[in-house]
PDB file of N, CA and C in Angstrom:
ATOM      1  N   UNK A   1     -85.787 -35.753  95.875  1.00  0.00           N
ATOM      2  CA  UNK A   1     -84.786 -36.805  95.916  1.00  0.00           C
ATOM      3  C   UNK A   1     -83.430 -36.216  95.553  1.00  0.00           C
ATOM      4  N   UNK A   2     -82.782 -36.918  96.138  1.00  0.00           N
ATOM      5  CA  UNK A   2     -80.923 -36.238  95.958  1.00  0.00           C
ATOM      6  C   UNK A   2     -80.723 -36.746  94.465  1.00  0.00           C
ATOM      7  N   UNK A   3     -79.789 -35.712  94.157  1.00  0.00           N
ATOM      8  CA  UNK A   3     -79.199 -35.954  92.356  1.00  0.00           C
ATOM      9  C   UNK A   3     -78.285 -36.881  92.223  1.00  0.00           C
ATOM     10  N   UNK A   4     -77.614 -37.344  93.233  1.00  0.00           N
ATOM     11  CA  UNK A   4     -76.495 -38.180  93.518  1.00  0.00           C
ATOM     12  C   UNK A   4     -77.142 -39.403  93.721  1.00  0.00           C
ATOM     13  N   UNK A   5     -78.388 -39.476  94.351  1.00  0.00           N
ATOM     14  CA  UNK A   5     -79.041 -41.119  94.136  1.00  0.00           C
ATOM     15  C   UNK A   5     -79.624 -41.422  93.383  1.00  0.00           C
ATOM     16  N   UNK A   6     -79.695 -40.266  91.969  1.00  0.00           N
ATOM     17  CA  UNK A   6     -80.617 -40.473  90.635  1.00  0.00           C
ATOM     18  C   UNK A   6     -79.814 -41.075  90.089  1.00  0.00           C
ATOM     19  N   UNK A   7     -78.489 -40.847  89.953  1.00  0.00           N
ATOM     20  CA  UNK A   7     -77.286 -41.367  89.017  1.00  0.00           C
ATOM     21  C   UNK A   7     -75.756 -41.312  89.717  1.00  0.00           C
ATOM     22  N   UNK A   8     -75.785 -42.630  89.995  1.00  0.00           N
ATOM     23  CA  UNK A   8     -74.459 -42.610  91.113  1.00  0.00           C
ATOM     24  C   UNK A   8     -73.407 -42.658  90.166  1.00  0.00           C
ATOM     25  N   UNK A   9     -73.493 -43.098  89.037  1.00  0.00           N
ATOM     26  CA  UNK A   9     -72.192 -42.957  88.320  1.00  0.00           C
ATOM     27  C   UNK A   9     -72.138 -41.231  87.570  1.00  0.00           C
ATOM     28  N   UNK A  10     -72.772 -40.165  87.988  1.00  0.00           N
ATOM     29  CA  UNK A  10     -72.874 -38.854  87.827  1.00  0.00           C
ATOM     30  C   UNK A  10     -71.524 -38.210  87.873  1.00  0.00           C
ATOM     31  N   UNK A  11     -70.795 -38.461  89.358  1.00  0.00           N
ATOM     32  CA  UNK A  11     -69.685 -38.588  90.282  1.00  0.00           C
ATOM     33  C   UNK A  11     -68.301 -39.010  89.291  1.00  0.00           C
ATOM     34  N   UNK A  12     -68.455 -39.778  88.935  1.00  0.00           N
ATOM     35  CA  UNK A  12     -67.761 -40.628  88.176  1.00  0.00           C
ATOM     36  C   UNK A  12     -67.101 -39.974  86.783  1.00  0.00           C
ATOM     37  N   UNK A  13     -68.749 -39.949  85.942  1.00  0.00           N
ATOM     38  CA  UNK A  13     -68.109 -39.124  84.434  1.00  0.00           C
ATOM     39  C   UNK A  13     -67.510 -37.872  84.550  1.00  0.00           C
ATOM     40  N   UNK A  14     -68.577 -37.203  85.655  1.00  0.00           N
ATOM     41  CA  UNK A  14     -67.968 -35.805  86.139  1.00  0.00           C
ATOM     42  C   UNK A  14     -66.367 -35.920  85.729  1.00  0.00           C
ATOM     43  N   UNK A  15     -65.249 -37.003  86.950  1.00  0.00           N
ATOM     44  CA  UNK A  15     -64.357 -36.955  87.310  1.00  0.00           C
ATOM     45  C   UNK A  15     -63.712 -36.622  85.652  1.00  0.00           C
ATOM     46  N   UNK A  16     -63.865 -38.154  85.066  1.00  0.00           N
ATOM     47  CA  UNK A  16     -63.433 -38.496  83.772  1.00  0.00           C
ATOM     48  C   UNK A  16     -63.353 -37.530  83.256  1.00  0.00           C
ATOM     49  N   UNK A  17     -64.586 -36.959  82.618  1.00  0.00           N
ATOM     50  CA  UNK A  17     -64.412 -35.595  82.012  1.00  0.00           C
ATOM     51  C   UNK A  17     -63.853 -34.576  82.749  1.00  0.00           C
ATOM     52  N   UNK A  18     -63.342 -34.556  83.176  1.00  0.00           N
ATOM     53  CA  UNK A  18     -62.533 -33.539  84.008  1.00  0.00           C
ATOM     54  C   UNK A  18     -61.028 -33.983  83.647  1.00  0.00           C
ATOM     55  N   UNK A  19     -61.060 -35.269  83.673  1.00  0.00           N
ATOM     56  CA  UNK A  19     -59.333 -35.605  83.502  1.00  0.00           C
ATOM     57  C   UNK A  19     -59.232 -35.481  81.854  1.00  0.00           C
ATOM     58  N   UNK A  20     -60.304 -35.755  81.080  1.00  0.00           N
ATOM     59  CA  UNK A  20     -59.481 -35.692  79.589  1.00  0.00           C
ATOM     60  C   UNK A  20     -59.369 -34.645  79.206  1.00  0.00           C
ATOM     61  N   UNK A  21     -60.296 -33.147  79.819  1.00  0.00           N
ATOM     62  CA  UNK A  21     -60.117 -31.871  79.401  1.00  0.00           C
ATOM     63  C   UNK A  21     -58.741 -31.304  79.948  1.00  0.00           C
ATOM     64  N   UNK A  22     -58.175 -31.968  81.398  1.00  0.00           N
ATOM     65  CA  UNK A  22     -56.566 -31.858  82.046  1.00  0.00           C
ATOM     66  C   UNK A  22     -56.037 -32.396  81.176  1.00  0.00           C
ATOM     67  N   UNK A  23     -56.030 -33.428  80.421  1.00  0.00           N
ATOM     68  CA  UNK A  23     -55.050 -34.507  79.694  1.00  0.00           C
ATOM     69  C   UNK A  23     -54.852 -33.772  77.821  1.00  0.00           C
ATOM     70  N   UNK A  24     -55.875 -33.140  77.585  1.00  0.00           N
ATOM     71  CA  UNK A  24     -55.981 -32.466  76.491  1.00  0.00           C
ATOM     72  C   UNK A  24     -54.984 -30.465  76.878  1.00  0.00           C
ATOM     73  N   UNK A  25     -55.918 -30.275  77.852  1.00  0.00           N
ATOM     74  CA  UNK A  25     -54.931 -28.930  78.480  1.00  0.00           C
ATOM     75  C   UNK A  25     -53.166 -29.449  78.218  1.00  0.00           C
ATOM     76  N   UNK A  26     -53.184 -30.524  78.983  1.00  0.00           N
ATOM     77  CA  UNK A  26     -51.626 -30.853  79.219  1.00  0.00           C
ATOM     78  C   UNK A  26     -50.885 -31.098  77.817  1.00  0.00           C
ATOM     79  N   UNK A  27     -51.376 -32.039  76.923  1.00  0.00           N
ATOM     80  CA  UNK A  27     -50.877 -32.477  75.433  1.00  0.00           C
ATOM     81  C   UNK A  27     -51.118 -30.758  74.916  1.00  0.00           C
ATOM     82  N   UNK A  28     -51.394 -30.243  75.011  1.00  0.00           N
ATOM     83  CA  UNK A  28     -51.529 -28.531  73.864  1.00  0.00           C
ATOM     84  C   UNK A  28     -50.099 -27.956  74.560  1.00  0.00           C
ATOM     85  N   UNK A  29     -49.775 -27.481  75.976  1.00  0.00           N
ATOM     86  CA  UNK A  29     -48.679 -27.266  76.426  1.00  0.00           C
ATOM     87  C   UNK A  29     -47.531 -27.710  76.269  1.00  0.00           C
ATOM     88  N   UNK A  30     -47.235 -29.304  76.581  1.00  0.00           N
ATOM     89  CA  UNK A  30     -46.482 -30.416  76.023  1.00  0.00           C
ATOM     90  C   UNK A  30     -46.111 -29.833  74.036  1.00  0.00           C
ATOM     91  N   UNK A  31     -47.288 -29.808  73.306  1.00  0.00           N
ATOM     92  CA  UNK A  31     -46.967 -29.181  71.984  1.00  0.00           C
ATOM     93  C   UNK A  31     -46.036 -27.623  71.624  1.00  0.00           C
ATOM     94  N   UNK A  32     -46.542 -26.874  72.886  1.00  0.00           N
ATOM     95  CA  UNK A  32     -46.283 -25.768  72.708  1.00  0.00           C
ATOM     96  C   UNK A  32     -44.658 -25.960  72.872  1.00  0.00           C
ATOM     97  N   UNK A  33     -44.596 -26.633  74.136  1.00  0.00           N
ATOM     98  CA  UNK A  33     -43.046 -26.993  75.041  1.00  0.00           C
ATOM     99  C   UNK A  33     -42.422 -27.454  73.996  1.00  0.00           C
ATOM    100  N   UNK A  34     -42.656 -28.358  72.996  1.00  0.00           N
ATOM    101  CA  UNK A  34     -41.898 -28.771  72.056  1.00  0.00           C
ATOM    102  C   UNK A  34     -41.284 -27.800  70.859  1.00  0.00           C
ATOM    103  N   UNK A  35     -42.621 -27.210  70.321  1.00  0.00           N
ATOM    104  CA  UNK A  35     -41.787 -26.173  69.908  1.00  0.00           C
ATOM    105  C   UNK A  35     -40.949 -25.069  70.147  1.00  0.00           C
ATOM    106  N   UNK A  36     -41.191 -24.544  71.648  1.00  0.00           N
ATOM    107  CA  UNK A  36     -39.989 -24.048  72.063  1.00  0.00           C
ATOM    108  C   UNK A  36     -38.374 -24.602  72.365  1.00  0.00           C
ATOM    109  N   UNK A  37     -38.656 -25.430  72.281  1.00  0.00           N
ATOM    110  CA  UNK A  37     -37.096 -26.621  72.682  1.00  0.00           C
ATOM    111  C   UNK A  37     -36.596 -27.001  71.411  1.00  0.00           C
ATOM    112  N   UNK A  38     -37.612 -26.788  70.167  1.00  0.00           N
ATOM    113  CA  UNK A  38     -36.890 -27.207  68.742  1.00  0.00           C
ATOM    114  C   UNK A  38     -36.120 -26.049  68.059  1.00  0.00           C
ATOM    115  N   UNK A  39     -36.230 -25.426  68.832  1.00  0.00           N
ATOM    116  CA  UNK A  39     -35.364 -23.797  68.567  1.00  0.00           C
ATOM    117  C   UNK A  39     -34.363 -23.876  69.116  1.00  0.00           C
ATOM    118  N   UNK A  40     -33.062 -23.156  68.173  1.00  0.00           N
ATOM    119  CA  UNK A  40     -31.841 -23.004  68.637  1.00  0.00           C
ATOM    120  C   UNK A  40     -31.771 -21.873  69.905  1.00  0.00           C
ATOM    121  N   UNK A  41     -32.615 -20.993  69.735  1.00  0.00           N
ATOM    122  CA  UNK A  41     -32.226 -19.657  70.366  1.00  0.00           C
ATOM    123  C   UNK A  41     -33.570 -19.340  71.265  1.00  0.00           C
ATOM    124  N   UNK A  42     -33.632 -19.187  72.633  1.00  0.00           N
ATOM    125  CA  UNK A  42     -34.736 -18.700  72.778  1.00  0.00           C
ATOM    126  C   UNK A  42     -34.532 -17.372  73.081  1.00  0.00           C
ATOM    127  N   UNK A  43     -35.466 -16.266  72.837  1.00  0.00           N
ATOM    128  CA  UNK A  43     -35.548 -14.834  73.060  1.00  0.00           C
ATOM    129  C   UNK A  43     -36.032 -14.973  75.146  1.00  0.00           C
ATOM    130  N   UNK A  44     -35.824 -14.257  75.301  1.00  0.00           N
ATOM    131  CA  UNK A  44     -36.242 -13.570  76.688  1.00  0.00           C
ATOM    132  C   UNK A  44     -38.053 -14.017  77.290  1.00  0.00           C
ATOM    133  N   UNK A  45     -38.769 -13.456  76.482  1.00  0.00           N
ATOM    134  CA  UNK A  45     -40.026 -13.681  76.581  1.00  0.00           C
ATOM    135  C   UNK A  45     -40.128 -15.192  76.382  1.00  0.00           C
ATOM    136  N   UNK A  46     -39.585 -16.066  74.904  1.00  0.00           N
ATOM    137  CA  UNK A  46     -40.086 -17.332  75.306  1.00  0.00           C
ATOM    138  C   UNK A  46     -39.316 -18.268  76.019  1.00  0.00           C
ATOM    139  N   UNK A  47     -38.034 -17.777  76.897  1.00  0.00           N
ATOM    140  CA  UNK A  47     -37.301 -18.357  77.979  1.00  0.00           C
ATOM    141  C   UNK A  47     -38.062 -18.267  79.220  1.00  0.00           C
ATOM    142  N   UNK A  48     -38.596 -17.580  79.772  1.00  0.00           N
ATOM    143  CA  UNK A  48     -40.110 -16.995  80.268  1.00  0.00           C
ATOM    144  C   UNK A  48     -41.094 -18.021  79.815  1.00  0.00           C
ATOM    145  N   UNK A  49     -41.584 -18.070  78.926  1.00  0.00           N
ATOM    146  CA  UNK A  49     -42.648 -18.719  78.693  1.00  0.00           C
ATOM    147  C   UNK A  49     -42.642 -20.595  78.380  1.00  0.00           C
ATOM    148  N   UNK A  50     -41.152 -20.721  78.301  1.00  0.00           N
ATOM    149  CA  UNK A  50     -41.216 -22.156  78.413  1.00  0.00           C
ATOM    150  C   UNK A  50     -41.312 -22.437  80.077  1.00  0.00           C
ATOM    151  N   UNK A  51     -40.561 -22.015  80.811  1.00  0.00           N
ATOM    152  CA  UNK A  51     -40.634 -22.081  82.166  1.00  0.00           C
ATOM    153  C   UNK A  51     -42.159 -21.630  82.721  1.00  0.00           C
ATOM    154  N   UNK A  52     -42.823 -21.370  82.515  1.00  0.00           N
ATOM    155  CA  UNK A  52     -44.310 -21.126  82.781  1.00  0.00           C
ATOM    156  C   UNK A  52     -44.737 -22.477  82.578  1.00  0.00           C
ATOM    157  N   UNK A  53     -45.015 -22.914  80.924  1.00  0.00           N
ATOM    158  CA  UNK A  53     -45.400 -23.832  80.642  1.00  0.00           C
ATOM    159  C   UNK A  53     -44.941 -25.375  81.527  1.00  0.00           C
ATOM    160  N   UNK A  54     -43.552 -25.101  81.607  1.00  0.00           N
ATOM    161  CA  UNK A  54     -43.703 -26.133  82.175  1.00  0.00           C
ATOM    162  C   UNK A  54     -44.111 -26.339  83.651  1.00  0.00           C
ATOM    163  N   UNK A  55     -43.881 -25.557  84.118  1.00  0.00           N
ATOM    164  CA  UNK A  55     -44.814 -25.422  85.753  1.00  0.00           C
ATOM    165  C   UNK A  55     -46.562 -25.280  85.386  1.00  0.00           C
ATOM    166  N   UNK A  56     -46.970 -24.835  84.414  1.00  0.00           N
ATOM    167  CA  UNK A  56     -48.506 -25.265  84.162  1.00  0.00           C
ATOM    168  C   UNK A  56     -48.227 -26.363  83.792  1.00  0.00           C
ATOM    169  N   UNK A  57     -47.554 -27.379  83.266  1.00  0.00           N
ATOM    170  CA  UNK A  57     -47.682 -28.758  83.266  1.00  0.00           C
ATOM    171  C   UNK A  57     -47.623 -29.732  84.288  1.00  0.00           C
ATOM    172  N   UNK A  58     -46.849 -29.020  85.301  1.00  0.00           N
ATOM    173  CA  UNK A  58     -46.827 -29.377  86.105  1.00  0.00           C
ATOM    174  C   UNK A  58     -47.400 -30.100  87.210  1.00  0.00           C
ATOM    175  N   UNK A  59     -48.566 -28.513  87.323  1.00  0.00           N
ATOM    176  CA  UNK A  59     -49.737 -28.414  88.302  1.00  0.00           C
ATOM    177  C   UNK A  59     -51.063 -29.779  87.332  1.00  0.00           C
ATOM    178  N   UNK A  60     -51.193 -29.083  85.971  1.00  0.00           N
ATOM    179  CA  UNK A  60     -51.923 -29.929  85.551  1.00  0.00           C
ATOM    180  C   UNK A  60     -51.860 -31.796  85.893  1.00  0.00           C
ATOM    181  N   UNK A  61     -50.683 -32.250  85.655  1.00  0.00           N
ATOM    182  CA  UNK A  61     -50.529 -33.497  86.117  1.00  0.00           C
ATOM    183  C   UNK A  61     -50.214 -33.178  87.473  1.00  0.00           C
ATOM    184  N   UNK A  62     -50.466 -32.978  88.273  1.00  0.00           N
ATOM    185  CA  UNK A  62     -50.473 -32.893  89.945  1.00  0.00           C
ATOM    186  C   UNK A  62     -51.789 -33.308  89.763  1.00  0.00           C
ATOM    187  N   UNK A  63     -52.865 -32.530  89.629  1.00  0.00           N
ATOM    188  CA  UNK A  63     -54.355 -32.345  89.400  1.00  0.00           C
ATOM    189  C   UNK A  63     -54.973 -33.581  88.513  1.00  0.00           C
ATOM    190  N   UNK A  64     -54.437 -34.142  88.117  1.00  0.00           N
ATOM    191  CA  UNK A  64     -55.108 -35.446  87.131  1.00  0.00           C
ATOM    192  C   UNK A  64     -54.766 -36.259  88.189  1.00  0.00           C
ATOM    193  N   UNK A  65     -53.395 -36.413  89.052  1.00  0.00           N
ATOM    194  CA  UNK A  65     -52.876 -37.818  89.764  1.00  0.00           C
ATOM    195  C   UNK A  65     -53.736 -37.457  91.087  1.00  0.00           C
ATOM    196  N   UNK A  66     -54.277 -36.306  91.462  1.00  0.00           N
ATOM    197  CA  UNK A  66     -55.408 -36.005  92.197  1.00  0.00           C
ATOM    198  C   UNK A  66     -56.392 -36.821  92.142  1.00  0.00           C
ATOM    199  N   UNK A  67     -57.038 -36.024  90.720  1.00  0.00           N
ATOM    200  CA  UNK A  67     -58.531 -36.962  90.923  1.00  0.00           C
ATOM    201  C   UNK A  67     -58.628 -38.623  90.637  1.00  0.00           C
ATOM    202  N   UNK A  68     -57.097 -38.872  89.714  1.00  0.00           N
ATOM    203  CA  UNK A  68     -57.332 -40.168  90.404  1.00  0.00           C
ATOM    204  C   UNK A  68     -56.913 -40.979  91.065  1.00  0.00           C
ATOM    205  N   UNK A  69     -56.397 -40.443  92.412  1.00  0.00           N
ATOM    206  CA  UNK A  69     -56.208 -41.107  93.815  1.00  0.00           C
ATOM    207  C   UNK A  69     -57.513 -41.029  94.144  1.00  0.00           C
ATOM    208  N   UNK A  70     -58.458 -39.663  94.342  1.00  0.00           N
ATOM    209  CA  UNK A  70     -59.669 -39.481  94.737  1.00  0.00           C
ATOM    210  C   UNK A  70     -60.652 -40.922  94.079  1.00  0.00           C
ATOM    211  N   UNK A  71     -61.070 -40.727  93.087  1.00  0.00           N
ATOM    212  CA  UNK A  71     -61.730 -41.524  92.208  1.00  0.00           C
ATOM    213  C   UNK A  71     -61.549 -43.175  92.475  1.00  0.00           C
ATOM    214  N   UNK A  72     -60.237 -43.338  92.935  1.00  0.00           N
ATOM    215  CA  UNK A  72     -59.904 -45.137  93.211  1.00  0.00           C
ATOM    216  C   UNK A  72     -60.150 -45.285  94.712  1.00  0.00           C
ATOM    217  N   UNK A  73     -59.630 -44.168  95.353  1.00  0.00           N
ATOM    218  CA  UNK A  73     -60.251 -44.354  96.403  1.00  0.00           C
ATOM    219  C   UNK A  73     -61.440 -44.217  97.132  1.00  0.00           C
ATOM    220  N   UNK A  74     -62.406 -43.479  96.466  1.00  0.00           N
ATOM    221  CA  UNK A  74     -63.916 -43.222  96.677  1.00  0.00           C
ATOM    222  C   UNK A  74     -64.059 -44.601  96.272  1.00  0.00           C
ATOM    223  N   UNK A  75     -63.833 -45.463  95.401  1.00  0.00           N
ATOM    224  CA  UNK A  75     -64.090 -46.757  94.960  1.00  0.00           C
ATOM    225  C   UNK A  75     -64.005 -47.583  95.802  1.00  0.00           C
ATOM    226  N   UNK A  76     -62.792 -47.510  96.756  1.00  0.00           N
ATOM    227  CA  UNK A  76     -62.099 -48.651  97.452  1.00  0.00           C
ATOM    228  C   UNK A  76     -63.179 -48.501  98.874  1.00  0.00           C
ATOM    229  N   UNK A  77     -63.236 -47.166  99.094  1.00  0.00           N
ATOM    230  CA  UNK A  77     -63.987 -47.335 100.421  1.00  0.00           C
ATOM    231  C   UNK A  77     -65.017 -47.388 100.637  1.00  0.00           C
ATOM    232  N   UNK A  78     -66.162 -47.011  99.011  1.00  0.00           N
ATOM    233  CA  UNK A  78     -67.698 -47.696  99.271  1.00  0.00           C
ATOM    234  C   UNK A  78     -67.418 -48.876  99.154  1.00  0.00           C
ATOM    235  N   UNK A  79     -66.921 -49.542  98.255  1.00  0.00           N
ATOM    236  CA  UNK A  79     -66.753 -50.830  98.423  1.00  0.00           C
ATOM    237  C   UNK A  79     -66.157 -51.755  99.710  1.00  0.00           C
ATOM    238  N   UNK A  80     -65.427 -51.360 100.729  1.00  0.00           N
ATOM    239  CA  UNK A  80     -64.773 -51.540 102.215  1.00  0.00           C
ATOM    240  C   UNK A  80     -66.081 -51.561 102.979  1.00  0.00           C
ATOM    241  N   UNK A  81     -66.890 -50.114 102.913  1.00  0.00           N
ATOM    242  CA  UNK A  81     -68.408 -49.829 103.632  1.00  0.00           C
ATOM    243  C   UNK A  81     -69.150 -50.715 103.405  1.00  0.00           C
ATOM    244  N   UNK A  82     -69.259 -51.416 101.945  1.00  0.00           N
ATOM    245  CA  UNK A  82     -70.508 -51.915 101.698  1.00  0.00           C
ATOM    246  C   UNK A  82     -70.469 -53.706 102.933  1.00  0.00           C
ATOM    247  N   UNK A  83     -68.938 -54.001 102.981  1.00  0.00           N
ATOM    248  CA  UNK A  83     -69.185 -55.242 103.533  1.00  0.00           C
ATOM    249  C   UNK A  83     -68.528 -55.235 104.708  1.00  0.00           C
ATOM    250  N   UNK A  84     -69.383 -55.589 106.147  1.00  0.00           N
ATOM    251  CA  UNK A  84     -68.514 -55.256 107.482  1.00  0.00           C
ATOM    252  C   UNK A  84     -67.656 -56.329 107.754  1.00  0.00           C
ATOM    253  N   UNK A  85     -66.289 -55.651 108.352  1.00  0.00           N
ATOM    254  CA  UNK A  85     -65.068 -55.717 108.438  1.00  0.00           C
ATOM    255  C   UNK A  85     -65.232 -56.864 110.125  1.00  0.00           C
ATOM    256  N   UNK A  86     -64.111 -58.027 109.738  1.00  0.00           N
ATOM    257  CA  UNK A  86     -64.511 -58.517 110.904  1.00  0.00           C
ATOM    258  C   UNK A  86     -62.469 -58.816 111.307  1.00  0.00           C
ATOM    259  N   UNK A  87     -62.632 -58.738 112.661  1.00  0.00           N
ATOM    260  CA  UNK A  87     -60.937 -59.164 112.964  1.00  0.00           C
ATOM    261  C   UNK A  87     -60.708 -58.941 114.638  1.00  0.00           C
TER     262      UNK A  87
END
């Protein structure tokens, strides 16, 4: 039997847990970003490294607003499938 018809909400936590380990990634960066910006002076390397960070923040929230377009819309269209469309 398929693993996906043992536990259809499998799919689901997967996602979740996937977004709070992005949402936790993102808040540690966000921390880091802060303390670089509470500094008067940045050196070379962490002028460099705030600009990293914030393009890894970047991508990270790209990647969360990903899975959940994916996630609402896997929703919207079993639910569309489940009842036929008349017009």
């Amino acid at each position: 039997m398929n693993e996906q018809s043992q536990d259809p909400q499998k799919p689901v936590l997967q996602t979740e847990d996937e977004l709070h380990q992005l949402a936790a990634q993102h808040r540690e960066l966000d921390d880091r970003l802060h303390q670089l910006t509470t500094k008067p002076y940045l050196s070379q390397p962490e002028q460099l490294e705030e600009v990293t960070l914030k393009k890894r923040k970047l991508l990270l929230k790209d990647r969360m607003e990903d899975l959940r377009r994916r996630s609402s819309g896997a929703t919207s269209i079993s639910s569309m499938t489940s009842a036929p469309q008349r017009g």
